[in-house]
N, C-alpha and C. Protein backbone atom coordinates (compact mmCIF):
# COMPACT_ATOMS: atom_id res chain seq x y z
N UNK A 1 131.18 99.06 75.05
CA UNK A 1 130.39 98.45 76.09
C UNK A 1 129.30 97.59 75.46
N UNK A 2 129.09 96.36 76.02
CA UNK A 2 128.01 95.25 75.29
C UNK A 2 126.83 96.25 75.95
N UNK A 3 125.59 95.45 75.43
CA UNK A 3 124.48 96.06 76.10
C UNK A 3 124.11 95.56 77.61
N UNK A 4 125.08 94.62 78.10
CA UNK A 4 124.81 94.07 79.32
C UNK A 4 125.68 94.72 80.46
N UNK A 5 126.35 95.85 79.71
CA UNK A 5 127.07 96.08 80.90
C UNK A 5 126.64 98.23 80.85
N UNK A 6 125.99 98.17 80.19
CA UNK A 6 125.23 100.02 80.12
C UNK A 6 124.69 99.99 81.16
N UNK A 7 124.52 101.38 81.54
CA UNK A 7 124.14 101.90 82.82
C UNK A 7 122.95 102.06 82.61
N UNK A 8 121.68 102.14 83.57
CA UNK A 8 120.18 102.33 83.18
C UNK A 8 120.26 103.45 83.47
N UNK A 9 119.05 104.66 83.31
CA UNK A 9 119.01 105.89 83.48
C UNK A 9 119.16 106.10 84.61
N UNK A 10 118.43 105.61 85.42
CA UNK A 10 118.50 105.68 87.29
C UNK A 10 120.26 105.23 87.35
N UNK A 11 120.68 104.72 87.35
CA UNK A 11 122.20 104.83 87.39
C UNK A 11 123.00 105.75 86.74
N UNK A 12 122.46 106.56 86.05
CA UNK A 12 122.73 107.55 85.21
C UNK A 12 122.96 108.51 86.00
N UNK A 13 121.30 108.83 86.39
CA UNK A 13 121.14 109.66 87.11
C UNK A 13 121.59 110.08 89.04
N UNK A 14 121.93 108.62 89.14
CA UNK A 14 122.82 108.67 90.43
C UNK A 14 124.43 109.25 90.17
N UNK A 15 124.97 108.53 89.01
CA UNK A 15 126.08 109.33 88.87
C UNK A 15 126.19 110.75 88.88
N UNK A 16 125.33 110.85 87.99
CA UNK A 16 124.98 112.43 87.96
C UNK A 16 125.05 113.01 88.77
N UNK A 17 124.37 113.04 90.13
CA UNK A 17 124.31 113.79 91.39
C UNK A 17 125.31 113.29 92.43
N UNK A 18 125.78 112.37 92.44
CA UNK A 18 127.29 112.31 93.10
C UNK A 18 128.45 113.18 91.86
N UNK A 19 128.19 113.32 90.89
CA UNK A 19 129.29 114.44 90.89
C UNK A 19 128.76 115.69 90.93
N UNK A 20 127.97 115.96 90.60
CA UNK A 20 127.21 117.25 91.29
C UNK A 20 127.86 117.75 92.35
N UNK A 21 127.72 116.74 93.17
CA UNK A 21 127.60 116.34 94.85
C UNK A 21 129.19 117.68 94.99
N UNK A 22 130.60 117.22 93.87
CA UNK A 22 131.69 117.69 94.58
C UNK A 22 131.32 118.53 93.15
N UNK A 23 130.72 119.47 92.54
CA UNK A 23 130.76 120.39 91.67
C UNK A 23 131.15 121.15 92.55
N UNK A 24 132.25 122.45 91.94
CA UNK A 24 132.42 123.75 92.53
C UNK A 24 132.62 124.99 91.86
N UNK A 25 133.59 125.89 92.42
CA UNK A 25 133.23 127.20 91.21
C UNK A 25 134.55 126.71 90.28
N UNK A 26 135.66 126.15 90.67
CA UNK A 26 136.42 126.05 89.47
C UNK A 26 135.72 124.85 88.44
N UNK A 27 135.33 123.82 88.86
CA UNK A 27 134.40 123.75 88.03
C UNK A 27 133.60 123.76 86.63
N UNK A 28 132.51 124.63 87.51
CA UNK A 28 132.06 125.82 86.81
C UNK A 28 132.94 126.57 85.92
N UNK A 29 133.45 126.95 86.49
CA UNK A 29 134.79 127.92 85.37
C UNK A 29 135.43 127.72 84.19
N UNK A 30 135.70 126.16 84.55
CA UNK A 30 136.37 125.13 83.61
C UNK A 30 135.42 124.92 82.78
N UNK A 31 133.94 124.41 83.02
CA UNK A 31 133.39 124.46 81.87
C UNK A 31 132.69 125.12 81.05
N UNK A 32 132.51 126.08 81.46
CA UNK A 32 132.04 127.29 80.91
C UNK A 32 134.00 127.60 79.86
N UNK A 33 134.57 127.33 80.20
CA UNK A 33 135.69 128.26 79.37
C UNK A 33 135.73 126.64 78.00
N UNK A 34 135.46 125.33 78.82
CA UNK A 34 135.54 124.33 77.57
C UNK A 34 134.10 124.52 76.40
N UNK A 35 132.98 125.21 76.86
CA UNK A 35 131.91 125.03 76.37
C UNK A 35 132.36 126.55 75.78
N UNK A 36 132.63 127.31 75.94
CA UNK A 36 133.10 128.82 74.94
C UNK A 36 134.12 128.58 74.15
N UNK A 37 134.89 127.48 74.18
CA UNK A 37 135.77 126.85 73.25
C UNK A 37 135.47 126.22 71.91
N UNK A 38 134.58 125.39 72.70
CA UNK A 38 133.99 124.33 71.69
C UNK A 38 133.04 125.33 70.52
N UNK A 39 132.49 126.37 71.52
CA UNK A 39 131.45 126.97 70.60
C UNK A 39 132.36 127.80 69.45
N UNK A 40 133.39 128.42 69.87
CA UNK A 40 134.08 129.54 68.80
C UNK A 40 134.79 128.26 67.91
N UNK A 41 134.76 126.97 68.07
CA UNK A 41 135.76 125.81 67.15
C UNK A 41 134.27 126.22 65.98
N UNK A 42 133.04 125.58 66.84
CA UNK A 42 132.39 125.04 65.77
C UNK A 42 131.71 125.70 65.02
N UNK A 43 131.61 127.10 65.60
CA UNK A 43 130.88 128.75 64.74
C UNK A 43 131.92 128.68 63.92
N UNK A 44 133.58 128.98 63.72
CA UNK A 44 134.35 128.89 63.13
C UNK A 44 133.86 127.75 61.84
N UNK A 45 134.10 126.75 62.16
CA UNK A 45 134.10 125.63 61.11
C UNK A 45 132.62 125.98 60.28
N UNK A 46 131.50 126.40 61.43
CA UNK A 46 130.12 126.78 60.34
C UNK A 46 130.65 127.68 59.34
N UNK A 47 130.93 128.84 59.23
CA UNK A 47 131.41 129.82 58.85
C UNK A 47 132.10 129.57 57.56
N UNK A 48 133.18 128.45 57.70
CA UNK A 48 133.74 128.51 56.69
C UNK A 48 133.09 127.06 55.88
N UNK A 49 132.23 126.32 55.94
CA UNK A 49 131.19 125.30 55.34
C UNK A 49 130.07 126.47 54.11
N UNK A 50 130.04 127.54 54.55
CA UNK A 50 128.99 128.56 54.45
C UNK A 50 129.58 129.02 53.16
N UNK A 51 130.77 129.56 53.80
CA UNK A 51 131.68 130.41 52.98
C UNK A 51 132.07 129.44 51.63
N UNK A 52 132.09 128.17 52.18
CA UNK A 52 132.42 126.96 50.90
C UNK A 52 131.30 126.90 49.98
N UNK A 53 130.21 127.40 50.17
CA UNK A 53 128.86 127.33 49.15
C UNK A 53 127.90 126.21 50.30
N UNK A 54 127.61 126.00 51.01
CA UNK A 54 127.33 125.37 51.78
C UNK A 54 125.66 126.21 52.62
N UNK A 55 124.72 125.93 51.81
CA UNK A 55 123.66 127.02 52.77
C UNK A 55 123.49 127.02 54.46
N UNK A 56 123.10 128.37 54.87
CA UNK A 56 123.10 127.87 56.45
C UNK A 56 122.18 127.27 56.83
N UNK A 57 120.70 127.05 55.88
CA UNK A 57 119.57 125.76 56.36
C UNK A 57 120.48 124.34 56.62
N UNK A 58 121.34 124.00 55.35
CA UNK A 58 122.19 122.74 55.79
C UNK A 58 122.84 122.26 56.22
N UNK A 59 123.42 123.41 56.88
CA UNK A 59 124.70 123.79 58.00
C UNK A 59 123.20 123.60 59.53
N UNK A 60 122.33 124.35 59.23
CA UNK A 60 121.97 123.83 60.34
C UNK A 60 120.83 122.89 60.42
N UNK A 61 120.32 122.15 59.55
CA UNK A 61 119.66 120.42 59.62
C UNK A 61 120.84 120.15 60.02
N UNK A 62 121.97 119.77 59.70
CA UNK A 62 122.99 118.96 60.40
C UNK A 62 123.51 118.65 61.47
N UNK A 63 123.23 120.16 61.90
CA UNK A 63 123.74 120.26 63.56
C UNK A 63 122.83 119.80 64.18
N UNK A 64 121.43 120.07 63.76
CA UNK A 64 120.17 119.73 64.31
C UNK A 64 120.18 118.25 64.61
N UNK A 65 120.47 117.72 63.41
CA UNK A 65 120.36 116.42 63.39
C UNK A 65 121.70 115.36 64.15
N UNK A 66 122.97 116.07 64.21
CA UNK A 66 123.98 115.56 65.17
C UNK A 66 123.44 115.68 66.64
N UNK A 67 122.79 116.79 66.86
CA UNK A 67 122.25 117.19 68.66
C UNK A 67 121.23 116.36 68.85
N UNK A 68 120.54 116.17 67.80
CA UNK A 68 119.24 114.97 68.50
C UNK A 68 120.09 113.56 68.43
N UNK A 69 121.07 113.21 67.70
CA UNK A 69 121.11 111.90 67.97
C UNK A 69 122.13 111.53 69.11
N UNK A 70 122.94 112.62 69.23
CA UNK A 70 123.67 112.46 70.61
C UNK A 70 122.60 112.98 71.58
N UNK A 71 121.53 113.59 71.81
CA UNK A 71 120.48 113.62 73.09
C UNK A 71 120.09 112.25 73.15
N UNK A 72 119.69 111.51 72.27
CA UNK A 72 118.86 110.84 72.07
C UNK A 72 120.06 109.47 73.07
N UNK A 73 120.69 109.16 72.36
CA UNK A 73 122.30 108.14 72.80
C UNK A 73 122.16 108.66 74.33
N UNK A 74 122.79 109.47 75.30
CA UNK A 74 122.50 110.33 76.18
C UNK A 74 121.73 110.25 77.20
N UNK A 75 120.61 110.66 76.38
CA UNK A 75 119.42 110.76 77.74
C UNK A 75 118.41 109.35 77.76
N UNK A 76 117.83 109.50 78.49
CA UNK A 76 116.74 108.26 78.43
C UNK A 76 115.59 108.46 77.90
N UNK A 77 114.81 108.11 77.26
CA UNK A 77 113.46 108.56 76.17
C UNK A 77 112.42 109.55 77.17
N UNK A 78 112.42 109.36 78.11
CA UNK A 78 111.77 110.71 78.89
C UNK A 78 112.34 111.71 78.66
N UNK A 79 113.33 111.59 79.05
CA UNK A 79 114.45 113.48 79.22
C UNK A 79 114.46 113.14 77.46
N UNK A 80 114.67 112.54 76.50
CA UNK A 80 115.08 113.07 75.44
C UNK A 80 113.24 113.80 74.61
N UNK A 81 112.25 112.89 75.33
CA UNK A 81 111.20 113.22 75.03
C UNK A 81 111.18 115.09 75.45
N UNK A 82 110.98 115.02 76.64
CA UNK A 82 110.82 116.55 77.36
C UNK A 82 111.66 117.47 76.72
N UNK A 83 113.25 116.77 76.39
CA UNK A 83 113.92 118.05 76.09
C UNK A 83 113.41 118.62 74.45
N UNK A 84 113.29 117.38 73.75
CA UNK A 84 112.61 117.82 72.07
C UNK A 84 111.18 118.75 72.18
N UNK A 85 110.57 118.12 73.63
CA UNK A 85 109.22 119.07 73.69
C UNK A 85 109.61 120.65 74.33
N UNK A 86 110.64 121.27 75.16
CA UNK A 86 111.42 121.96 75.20
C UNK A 86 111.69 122.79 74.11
N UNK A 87 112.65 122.06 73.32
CA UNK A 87 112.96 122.92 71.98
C UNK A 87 111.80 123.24 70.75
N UNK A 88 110.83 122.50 71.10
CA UNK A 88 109.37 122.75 70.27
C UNK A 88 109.21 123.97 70.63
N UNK A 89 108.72 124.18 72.01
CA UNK A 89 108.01 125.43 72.49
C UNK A 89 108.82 126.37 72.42
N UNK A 90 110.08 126.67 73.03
CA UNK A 90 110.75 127.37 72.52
C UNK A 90 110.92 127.99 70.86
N UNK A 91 110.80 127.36 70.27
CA UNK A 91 110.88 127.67 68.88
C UNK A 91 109.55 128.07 68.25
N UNK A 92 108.49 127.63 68.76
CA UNK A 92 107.17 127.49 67.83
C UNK A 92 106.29 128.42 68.84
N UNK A 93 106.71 128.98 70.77
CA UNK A 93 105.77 129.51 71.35
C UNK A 93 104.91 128.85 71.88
N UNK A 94 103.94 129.08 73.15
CA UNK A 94 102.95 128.09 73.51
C UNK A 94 101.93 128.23 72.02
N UNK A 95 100.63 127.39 72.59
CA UNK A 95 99.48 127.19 71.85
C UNK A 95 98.75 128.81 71.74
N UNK A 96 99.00 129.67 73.12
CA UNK A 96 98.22 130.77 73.23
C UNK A 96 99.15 131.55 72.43
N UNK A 97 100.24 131.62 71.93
CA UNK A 97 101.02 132.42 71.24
C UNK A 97 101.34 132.39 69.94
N UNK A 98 100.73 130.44 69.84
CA UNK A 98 100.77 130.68 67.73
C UNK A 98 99.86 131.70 66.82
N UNK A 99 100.48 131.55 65.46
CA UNK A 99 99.36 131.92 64.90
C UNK A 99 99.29 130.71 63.26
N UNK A 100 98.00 130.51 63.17
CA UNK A 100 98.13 129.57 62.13
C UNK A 100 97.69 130.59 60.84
N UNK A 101 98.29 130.41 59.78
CA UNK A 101 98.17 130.62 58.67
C UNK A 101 97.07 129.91 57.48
């Protein structure tokens, strides 16, 4: 796709909720069984990267770094903003819950 013919986020996000719109439980079902798929492919493949001499810090910068750049492609710099501020807090705790060293 040129850049003149990409969808803006607001068109994004309309698609989005027209398929929403006909989401149902099979669905649901379906992707939950493609997303438990995908996960036992790619725990598998970690596993044996690991097993190859491969540390799991670099096994996981990588993944880290494949998930932000497909969020990033993806979402629109708000949602990719919020979701990185998301995985901050999650990981690091609010401000009332750090502790600095």
């Amino acid at each position: 796709m040129s850049n003149g013919d990409e969808m803006d986020s607001d068109s994004w996000r309309r698609l989005h909720r027209l398929y929403l719109s006909d989401y149902d439980e099979e669905d649901i079902k379906n992707d939950a069984y493609d997303i438990s798929y995908i996960h036992e492919e790619i725990i598998t493949k970690l596993g044996e990267l690991i097993k190859g001499g491969a540390t799991p810090m670099q096994v996981a910068g990588v993944c880290q770094a494949i998930a932000a750049q497909l969020y990033k492609k993806y979402l629109s710099t708000e949602e990719f903003v919020e979701l990185i501020d998301m995985v901050m807090e999650s990981a690091l705790g609010t401000e009332d819950n750090r502790v600095l060293h």
